[in-house]
PDB file of N, CA and C in Angstrom:
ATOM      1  N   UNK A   1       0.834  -1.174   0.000  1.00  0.00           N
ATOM      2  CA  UNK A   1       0.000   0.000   0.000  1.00  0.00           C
ATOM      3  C   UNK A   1       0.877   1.235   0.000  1.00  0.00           C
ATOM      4  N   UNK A   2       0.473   2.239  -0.930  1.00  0.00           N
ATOM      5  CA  UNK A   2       1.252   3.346  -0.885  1.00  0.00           C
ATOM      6  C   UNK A   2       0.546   4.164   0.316  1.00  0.00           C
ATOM      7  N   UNK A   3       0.759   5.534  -0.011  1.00  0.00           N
ATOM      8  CA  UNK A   3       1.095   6.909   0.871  1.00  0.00           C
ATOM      9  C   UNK A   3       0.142   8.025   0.366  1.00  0.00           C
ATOM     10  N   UNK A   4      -0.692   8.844   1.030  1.00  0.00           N
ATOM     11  CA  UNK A   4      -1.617   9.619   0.693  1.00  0.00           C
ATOM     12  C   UNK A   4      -0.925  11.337   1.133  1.00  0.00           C
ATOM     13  N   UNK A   5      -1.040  12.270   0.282  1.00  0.00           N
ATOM     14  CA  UNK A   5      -0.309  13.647   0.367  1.00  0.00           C
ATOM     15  C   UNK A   5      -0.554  14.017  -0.284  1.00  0.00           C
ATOM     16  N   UNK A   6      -0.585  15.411   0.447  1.00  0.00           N
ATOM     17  CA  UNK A   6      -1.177  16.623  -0.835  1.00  0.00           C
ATOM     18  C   UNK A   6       0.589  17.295  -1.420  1.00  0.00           C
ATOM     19  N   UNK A   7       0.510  17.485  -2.825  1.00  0.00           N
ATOM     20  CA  UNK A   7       1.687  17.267  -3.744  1.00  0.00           C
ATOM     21  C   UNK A   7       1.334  18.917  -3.535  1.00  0.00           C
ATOM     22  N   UNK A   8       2.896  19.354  -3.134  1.00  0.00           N
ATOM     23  CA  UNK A   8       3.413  20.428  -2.812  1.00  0.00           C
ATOM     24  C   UNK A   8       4.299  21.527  -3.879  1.00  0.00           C
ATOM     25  N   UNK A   9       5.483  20.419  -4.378  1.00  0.00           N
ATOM     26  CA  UNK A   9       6.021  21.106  -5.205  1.00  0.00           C
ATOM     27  C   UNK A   9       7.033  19.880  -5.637  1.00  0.00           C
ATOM     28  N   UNK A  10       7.407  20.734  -7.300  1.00  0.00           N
ATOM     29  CA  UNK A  10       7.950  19.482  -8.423  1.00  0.00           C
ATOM     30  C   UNK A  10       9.106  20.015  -8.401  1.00  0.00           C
ATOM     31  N   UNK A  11      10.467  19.203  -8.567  1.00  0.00           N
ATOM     32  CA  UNK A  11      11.502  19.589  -9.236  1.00  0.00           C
ATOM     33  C   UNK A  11      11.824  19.523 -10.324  1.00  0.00           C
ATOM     34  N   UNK A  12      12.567  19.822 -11.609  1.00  0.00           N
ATOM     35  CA  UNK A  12      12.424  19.039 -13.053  1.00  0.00           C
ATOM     36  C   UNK A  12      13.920  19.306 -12.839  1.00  0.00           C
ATOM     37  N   UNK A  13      14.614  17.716 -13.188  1.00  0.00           N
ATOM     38  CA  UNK A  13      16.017  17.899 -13.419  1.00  0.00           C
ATOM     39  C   UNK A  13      16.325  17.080 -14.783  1.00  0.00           C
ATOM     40  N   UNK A  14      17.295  18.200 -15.764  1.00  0.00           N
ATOM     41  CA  UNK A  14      17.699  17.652 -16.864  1.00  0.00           C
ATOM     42  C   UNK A  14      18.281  16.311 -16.890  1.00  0.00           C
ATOM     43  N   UNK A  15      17.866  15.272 -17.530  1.00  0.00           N
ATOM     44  CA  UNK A  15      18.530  14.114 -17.469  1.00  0.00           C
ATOM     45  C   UNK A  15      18.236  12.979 -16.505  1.00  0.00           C
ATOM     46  N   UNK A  16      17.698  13.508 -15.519  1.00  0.00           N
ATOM     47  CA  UNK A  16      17.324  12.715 -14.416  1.00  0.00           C
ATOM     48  C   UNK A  16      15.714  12.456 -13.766  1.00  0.00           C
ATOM     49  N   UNK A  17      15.508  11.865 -12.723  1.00  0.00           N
ATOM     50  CA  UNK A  17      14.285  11.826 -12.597  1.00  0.00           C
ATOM     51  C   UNK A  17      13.624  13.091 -12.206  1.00  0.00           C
ATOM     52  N   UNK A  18      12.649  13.679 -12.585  1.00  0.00           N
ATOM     53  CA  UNK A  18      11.634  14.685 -11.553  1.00  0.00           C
ATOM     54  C   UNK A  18      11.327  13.995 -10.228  1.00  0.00           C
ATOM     55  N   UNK A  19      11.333  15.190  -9.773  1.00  0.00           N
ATOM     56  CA  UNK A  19      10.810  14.774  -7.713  1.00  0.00           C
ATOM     57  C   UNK A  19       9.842  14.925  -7.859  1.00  0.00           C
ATOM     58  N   UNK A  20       8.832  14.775  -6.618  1.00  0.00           N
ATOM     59  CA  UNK A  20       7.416  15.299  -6.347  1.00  0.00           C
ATOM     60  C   UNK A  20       7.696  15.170  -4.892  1.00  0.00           C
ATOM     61  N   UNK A  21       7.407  15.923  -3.796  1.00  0.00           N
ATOM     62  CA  UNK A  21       7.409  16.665  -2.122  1.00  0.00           C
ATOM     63  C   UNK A  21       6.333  16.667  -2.187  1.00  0.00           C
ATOM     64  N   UNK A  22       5.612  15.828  -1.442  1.00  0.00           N
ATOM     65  CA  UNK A  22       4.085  15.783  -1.070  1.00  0.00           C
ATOM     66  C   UNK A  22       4.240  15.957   0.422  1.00  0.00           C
ATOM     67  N   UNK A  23       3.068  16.353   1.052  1.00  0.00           N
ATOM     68  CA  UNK A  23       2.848  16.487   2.536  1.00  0.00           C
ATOM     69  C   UNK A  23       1.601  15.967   3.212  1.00  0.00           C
ATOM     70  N   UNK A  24       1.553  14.944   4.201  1.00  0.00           N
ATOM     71  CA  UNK A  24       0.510  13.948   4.317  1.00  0.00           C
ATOM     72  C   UNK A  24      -0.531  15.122   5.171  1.00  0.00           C
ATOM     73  N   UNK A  25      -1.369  14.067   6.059  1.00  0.00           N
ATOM     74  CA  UNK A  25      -2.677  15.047   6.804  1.00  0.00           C
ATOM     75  C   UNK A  25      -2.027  15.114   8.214  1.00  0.00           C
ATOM     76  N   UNK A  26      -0.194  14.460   8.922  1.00  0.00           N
ATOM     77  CA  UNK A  26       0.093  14.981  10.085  1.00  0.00           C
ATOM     78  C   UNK A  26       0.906  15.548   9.961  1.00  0.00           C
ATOM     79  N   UNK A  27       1.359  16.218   8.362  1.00  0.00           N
ATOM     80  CA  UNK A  27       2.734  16.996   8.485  1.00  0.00           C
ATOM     81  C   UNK A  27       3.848  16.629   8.258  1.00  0.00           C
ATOM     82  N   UNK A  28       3.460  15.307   8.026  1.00  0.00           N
ATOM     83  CA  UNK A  28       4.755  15.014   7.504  1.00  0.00           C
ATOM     84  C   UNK A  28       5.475  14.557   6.260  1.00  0.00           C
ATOM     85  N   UNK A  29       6.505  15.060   5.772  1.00  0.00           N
ATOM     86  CA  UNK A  29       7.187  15.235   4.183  1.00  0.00           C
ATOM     87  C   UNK A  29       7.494  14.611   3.747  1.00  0.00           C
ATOM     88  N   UNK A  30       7.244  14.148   2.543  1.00  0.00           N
ATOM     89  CA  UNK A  30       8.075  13.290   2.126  1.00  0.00           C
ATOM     90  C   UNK A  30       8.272  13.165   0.256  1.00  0.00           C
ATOM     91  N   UNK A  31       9.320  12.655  -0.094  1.00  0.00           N
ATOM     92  CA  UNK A  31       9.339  13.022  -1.648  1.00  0.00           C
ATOM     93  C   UNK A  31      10.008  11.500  -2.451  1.00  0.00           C
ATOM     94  N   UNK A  32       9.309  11.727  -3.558  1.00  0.00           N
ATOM     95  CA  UNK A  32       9.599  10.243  -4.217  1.00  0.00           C
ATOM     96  C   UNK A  32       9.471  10.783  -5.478  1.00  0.00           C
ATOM     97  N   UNK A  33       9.668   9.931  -6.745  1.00  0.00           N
ATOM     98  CA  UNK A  33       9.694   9.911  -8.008  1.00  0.00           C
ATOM     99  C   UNK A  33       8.931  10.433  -8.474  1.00  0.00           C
ATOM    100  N   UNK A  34       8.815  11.449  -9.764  1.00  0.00           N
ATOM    101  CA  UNK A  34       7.064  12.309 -10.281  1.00  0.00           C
ATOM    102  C   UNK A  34       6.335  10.938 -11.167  1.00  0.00           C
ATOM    103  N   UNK A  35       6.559   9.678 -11.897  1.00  0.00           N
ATOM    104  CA  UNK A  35       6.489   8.776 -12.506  1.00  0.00           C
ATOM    105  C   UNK A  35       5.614   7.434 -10.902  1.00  0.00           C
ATOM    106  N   UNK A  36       5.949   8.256  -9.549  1.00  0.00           N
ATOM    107  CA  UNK A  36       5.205   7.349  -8.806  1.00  0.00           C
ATOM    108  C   UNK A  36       4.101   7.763  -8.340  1.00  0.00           C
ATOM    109  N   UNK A  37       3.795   8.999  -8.325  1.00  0.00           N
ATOM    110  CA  UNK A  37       2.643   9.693  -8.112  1.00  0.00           C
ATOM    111  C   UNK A  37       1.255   9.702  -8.902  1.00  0.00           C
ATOM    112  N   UNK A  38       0.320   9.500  -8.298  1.00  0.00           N
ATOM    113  CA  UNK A  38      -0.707   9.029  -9.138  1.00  0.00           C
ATOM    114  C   UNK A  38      -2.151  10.205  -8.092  1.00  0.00           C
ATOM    115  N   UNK A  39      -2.495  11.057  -8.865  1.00  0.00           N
ATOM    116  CA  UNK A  39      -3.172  12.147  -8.512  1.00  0.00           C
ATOM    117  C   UNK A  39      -4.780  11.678  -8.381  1.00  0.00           C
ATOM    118  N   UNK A  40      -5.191  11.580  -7.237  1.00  0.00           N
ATOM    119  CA  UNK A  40      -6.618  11.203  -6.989  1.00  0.00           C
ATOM    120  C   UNK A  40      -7.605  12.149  -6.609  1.00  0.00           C
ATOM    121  N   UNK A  41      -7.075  13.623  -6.422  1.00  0.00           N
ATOM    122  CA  UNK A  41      -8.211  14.324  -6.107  1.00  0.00           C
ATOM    123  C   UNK A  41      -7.761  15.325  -5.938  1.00  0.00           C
ATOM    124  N   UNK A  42      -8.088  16.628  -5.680  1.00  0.00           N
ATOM    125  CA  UNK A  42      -8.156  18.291  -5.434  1.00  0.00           C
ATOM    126  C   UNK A  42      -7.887  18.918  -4.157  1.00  0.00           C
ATOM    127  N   UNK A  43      -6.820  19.517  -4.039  1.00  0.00           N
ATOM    128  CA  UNK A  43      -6.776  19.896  -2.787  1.00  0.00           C
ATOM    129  C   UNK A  43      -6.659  18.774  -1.313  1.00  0.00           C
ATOM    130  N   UNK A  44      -7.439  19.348  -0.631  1.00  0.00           N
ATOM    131  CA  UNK A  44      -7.765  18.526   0.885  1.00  0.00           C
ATOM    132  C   UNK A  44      -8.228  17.519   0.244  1.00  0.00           C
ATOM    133  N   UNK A  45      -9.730  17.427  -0.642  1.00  0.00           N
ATOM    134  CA  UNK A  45     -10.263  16.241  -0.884  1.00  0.00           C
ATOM    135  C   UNK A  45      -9.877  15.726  -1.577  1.00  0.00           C
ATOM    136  N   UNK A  46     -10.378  13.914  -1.877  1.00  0.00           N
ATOM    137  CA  UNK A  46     -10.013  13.204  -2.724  1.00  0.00           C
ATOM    138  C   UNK A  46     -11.387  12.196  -3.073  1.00  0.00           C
ATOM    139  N   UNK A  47     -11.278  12.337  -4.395  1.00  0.00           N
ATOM    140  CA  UNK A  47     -12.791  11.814  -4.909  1.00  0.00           C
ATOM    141  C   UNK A  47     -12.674  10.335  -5.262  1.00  0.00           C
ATOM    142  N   UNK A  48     -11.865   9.209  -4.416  1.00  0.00           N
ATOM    143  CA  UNK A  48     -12.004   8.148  -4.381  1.00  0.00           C
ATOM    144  C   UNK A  48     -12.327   7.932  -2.732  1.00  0.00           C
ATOM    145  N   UNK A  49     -12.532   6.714  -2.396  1.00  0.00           N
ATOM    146  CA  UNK A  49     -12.322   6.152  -0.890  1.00  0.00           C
ATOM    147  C   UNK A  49     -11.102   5.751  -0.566  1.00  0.00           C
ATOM    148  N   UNK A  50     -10.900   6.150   0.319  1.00  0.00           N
ATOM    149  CA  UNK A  50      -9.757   5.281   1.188  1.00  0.00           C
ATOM    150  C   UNK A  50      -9.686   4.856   2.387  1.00  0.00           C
ATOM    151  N   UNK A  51      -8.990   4.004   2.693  1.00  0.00           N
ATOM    152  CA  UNK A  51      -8.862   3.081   4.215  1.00  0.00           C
ATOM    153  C   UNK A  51      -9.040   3.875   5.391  1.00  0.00           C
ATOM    154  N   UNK A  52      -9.146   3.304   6.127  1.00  0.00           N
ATOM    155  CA  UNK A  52      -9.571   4.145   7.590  1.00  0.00           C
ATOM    156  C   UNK A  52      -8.421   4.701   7.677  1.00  0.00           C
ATOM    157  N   UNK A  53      -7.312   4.843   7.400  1.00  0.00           N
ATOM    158  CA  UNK A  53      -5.636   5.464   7.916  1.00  0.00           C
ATOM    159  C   UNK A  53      -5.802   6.462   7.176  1.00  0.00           C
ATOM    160  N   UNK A  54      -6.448   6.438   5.942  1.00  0.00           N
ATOM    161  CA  UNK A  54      -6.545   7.760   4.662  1.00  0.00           C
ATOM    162  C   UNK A  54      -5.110   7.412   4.015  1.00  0.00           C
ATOM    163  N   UNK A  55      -3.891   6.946   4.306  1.00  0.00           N
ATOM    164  CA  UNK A  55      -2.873   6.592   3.749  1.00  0.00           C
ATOM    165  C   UNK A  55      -1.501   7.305   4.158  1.00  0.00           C
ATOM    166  N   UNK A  56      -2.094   7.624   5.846  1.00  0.00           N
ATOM    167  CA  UNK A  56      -1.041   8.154   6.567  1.00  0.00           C
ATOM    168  C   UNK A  56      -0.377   7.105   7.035  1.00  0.00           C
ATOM    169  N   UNK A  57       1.139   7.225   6.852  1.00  0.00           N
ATOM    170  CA  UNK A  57       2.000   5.777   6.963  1.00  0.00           C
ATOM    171  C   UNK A  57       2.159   6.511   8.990  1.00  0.00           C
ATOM    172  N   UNK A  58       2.549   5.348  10.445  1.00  0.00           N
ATOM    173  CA  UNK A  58       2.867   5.700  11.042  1.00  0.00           C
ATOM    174  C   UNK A  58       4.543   5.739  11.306  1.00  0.00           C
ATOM    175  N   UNK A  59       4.900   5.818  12.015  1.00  0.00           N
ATOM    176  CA  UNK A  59       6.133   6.437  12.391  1.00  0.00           C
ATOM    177  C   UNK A  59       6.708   4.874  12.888  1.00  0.00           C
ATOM    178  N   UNK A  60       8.014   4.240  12.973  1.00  0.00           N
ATOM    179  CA  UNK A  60       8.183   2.894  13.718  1.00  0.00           C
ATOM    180  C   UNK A  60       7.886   3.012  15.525  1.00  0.00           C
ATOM    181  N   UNK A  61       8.261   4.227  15.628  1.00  0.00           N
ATOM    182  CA  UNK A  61       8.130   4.271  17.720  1.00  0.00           C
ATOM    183  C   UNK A  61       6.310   4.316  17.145  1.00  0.00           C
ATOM    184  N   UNK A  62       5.451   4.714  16.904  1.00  0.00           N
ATOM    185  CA  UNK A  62       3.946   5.453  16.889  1.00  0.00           C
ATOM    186  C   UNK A  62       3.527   3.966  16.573  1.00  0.00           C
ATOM    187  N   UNK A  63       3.809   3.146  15.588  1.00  0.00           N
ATOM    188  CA  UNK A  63       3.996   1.675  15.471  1.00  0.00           C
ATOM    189  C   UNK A  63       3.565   0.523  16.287  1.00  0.00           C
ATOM    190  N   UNK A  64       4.651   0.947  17.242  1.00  0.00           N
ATOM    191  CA  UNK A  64       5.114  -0.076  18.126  1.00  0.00           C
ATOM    192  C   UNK A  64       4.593   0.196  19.331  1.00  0.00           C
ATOM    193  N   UNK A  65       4.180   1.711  20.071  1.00  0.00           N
ATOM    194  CA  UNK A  65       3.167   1.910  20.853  1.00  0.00           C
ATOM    195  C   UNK A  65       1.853   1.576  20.382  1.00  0.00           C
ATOM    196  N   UNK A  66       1.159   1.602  19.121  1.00  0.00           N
ATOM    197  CA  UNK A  66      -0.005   1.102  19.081  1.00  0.00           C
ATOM    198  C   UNK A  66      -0.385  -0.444  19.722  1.00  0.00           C
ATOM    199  N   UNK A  67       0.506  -1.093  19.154  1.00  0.00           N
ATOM    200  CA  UNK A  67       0.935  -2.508  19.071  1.00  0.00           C
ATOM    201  C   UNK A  67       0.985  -3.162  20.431  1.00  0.00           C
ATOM    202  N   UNK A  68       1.510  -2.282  21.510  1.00  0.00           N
ATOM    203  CA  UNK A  68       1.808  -2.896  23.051  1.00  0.00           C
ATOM    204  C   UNK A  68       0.350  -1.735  24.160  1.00  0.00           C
ATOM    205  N   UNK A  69      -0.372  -0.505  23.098  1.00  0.00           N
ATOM    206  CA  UNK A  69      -1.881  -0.497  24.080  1.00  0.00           C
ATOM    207  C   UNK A  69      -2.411  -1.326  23.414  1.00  0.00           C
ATOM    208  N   UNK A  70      -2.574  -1.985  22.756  1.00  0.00           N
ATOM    209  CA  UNK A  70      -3.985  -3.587  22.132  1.00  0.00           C
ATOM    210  C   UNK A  70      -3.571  -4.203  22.849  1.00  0.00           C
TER     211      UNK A  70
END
């Protein structure tokens, strides 16, 4: 499963791959390939469904506390 973010800003580099810097719904950054990004909706919203997480990845400590309150 990928990663849900609102796409911030592109880099274009001659010869090489384009970036894409997306920013999820807790703030946090992150940037990957423009060829992996796949645009589902406008702004805040997004006009498909998604999982109860919305496609916020957690953190490994945020993880591993979920894991030991269950």
């Amino acid at each position: 499963m990928g990663r849900v973010g609102e796409l911030y800003h592109v880099e274009h580099h001659d010869g090489g791959f384009d970036m894409a810097y997306l920013r999820d719904k807790r703030g946090h950054q992150f940037c990957t390939r423009l060829s992996n990004v796949f645009v589902i909706g406008k702004g805040h919203s997004s006009l498909v469904s998604l999982p109860k997480q919305a496609g916020v990845r957690l953190s490994i400590l945020e993880e591993q506390a979920k894991r030991y309150k269950n």
